[in-house]
C-alpha atoms as a PDB file:
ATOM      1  CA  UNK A   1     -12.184 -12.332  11.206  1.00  0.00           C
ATOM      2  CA  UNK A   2     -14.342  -9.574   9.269  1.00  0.00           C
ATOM      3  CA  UNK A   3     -16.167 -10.060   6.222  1.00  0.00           C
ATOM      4  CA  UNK A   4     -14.613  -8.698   3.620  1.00  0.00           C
ATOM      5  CA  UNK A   5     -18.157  -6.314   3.311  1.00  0.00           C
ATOM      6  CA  UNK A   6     -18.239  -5.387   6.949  1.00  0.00           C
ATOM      7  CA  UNK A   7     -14.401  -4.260   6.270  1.00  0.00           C
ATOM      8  CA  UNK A   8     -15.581  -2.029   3.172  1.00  0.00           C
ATOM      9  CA  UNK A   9     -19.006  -0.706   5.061  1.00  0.00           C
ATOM     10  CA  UNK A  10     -16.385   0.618   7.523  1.00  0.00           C
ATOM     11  CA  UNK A  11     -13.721   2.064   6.002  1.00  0.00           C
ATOM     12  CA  UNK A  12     -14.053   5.918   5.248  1.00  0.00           C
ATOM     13  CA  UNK A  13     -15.270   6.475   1.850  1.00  0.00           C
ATOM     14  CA  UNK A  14     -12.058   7.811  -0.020  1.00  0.00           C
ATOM     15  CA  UNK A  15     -12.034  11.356  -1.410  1.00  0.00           C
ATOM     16  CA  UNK A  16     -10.945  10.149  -4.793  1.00  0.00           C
ATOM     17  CA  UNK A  17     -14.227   7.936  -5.057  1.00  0.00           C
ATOM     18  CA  UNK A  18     -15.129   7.133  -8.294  1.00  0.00           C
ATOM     19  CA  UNK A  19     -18.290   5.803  -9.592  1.00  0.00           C
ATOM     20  CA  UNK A  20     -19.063   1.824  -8.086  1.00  0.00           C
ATOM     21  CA  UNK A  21     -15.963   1.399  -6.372  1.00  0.00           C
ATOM     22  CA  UNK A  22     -12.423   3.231  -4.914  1.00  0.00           C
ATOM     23  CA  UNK A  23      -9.860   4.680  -7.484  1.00  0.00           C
ATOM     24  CA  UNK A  24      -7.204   7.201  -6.414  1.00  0.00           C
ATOM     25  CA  UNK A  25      -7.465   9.673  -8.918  1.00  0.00           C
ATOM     26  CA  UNK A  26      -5.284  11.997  -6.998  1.00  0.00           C
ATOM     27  CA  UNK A  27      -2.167  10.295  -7.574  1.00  0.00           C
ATOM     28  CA  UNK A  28       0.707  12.587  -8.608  1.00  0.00           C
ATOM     29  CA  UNK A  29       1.608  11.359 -11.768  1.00  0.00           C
ATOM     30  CA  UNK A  30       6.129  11.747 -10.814  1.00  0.00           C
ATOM     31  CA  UNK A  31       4.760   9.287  -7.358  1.00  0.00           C
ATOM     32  CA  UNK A  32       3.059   7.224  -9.841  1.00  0.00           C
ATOM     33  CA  UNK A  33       5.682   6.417 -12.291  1.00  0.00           C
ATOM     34  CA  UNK A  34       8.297   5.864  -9.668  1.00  0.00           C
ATOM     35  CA  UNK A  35       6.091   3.587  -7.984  1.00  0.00           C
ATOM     36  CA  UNK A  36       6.136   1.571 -11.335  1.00  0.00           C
ATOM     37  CA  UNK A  37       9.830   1.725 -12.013  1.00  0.00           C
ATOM     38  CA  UNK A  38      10.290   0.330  -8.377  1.00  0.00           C
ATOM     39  CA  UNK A  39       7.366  -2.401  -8.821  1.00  0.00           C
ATOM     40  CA  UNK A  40       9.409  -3.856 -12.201  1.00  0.00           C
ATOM     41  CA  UNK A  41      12.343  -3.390 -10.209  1.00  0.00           C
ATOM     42  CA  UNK A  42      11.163  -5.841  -7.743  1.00  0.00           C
ATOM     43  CA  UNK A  43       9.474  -8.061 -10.205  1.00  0.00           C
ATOM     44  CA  UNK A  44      12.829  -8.219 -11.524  1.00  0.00           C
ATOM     45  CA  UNK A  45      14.487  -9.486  -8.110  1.00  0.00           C
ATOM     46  CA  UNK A  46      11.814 -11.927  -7.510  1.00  0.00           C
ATOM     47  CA  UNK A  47      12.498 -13.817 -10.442  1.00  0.00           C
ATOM     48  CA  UNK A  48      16.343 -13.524  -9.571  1.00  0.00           C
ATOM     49  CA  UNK A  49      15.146 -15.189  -6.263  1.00  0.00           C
ATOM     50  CA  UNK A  50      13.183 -17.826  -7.960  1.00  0.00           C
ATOM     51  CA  UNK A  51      16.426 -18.533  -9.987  1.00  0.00           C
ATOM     52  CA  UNK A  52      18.364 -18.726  -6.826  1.00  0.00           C
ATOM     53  CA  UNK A  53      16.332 -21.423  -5.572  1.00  0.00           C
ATOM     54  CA  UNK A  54      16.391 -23.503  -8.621  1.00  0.00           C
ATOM     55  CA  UNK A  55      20.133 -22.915  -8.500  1.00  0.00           C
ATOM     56  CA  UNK A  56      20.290 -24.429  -5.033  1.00  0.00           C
ATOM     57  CA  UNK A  57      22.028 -20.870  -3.957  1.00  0.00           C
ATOM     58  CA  UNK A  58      23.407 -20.216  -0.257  1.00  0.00           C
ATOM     59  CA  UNK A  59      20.428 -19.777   1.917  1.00  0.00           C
ATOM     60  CA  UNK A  60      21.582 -16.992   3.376  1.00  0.00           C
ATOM     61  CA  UNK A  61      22.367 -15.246   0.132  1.00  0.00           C
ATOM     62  CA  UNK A  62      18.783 -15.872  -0.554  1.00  0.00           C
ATOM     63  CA  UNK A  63      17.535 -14.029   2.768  1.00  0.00           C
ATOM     64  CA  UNK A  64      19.712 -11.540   2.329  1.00  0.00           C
ATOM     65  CA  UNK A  65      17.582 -10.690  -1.456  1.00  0.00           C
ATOM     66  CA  UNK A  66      14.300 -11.446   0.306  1.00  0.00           C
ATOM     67  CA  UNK A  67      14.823  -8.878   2.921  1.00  0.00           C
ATOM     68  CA  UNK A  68      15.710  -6.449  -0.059  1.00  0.00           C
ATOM     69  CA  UNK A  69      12.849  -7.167  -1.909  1.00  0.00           C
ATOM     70  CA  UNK A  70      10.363  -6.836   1.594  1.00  0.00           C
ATOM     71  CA  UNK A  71      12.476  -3.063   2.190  1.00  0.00           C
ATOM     72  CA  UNK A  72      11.630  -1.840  -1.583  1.00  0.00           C
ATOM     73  CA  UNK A  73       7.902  -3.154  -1.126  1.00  0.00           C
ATOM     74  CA  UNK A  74       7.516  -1.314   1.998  1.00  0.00           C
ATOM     75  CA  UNK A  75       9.293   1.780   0.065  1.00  0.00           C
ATOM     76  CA  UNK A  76       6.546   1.712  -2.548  1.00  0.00           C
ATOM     77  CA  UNK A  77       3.653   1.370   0.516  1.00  0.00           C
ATOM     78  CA  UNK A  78       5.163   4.188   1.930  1.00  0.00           C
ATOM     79  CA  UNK A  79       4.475   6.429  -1.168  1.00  0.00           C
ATOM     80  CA  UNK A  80       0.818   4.776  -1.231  1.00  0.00           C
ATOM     81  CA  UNK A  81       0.557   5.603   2.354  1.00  0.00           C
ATOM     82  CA  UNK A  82       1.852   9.448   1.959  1.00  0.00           C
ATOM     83  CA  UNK A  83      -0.619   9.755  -1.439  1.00  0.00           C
ATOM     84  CA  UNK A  84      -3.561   8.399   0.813  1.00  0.00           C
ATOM     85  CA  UNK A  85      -2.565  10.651   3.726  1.00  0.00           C
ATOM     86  CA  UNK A  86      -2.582  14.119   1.119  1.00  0.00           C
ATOM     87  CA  UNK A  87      -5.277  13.405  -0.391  1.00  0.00           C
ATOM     88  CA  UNK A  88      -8.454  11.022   0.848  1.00  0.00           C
ATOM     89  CA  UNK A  89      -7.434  10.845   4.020  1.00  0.00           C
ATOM     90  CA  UNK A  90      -7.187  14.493   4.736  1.00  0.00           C
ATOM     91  CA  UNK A  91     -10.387  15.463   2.579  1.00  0.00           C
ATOM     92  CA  UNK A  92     -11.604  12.962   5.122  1.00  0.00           C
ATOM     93  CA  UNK A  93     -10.221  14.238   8.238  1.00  0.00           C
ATOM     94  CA  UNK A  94     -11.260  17.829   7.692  1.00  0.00           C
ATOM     95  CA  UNK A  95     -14.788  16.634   6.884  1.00  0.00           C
ATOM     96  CA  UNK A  96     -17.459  17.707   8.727  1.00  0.00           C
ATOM     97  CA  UNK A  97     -18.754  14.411   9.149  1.00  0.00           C
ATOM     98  CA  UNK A  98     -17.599  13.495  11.934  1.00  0.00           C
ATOM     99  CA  UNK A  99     -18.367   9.664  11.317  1.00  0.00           C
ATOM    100  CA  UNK A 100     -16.243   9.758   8.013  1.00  0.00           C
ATOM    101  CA  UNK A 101     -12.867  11.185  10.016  1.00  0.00           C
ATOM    102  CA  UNK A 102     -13.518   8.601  12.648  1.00  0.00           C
ATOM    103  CA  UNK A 103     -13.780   5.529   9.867  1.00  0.00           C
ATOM    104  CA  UNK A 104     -10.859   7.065   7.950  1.00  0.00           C
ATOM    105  CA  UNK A 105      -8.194   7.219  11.700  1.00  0.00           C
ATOM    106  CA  UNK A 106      -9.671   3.600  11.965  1.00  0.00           C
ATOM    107  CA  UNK A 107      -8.681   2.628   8.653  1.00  0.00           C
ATOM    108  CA  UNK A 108      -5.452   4.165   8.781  1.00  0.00           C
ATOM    109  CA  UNK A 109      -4.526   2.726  12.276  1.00  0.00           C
ATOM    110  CA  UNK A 110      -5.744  -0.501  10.801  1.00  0.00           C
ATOM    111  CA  UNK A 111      -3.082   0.244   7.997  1.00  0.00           C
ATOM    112  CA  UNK A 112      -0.590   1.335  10.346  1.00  0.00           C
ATOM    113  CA  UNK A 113      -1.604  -2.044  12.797  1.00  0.00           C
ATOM    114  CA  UNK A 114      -1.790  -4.340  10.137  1.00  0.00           C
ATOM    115  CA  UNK A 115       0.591  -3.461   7.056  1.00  0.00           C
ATOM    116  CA  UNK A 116       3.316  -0.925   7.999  1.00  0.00           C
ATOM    117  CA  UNK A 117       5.111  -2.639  10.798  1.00  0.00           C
END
């Protein structure tokens, strides 16, 4: 398994780099604040989860909420993944260097591979 500093030394650097380390500062502020809405949302129906549990609810009433709460996390990575795609990855992309638009496909495929099954 990588390092968590061989990961970082290739990944692309991100067009919204900021100072020591990555912050999107691209973000479209509408994207943003839905993405927060959703992200209480969810906080909201994990905590109705947890109180299923302690309730000793159906178990398949339970799986039924999980899988809810997995489809409105991977709604909220989908808007991360469209905001990335805009705006670092194609500054990167159309870069001249041709070794930053080969570290960003890799981190995206990685992305794509690893996270957005």
């Amino acid at each position: 398994m990588p390092s968590k500093a061989n990961a970082h030394a290739r990944s692309a650097e991100c067009a919204c780099l900021v100072g020591p380390g990555h912050k999107a500062v691209a973000v479209d502020p509408a994207l943003k604040l839905s993405n927060q809405k959703r992200l209480r949302r969810i906080e909201g129906q994990v905590r109705g989860l947890q109180k299923m549990v302690a309730d000793d609810r159906y178990c398949s009433d339970i799986i039924v909420q999980i899988a809810s709460v997995q489809e409105a996390l991977r709604g909220v990575a989908r808007n991360l993944m469209k905001n990335h795609l805009h705006h670092c990855a194609a500054k990167a992309l159309h870069s001249a260097k041709k070794e930053e638009a080969n570290a960003m496909y890799d981190e995206l495929l990685s992305l794509i591979y690893t996270h957005l099954r």
